[in-house]
Protein backbone atom coordinates (compact mmCIF):
# COMPACT_ATOMS: atom_id res chain seq x y z
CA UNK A 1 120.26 117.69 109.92
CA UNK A 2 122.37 120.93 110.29
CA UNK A 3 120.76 124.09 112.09
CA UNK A 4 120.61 127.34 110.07
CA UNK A 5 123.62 129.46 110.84
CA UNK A 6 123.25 132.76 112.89
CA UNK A 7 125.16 134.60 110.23
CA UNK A 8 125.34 134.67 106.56
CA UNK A 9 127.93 135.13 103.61
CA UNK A 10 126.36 138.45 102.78
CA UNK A 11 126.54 139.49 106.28
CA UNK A 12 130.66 138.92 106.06
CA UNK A 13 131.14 140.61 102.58
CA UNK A 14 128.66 143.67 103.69
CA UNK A 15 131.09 144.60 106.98
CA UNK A 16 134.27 143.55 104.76
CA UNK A 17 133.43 146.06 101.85
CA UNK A 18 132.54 148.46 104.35
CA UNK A 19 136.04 148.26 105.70
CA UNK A 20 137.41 148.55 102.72
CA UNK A 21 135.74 151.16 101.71
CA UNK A 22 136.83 153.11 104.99
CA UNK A 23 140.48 152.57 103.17
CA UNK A 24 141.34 150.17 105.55
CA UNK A 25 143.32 146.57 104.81
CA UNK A 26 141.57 143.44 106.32
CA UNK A 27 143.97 141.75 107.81
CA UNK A 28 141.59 139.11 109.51
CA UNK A 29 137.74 137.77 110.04
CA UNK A 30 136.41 136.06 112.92
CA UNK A 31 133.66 134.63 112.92
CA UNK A 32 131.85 133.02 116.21
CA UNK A 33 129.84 130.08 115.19
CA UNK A 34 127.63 129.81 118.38
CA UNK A 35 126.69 133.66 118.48
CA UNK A 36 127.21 134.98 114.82
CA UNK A 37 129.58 137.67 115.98
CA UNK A 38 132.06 138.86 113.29
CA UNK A 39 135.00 140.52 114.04
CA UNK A 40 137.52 142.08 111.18
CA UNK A 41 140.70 142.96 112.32
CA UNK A 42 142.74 145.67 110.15
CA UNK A 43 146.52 145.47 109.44
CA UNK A 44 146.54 148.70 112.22
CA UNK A 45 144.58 146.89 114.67
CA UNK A 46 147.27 144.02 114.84
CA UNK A 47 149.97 146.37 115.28
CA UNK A 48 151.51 146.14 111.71
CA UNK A 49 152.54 149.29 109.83
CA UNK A 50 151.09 149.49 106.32
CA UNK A 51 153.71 148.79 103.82
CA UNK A 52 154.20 151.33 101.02
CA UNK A 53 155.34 150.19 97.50
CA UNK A 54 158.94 152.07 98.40
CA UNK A 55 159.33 149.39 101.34
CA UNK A 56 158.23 146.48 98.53
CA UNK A 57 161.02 147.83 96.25
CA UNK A 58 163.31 147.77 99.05
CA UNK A 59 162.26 144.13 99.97
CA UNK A 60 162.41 142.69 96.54
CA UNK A 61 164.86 144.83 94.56
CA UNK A 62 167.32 146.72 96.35
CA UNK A 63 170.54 145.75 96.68
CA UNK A 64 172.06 144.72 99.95
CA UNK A 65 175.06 146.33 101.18
């Protein structure tokens, strides 16, 4: 028999809209099984820069000198 989990799949989409709705880009969830904590880390939190759809053009169709 499994126990009931401290935290629920509502509880993780709740705090991931609400990030999203800050205009923020989830870059990753932790979750801690033993004390329900959930973390969501944002592309700025990790260090990244957000890329703009000028650096995806660049990327995919710009040509290489």
């Amino acid at each position: 028999m499994r126990r009931a989990s401290i935290f629920k799949k509502t509880d993780v989409t709740r705090a991931a809209k609400a990030v999203l709705a800050a205009g923020m880009q989830i870059a990753r969830v932790d979750i801690e099984p033993v004390t329900g904590k959930i973390s969501i880390l944002t592309s700025s939190s990790l260090g990244t820069e957000e890329i703009t759809d000028l650096d995806k053009w660049m990327a995919k169709d710009a040509r290489q000198t």
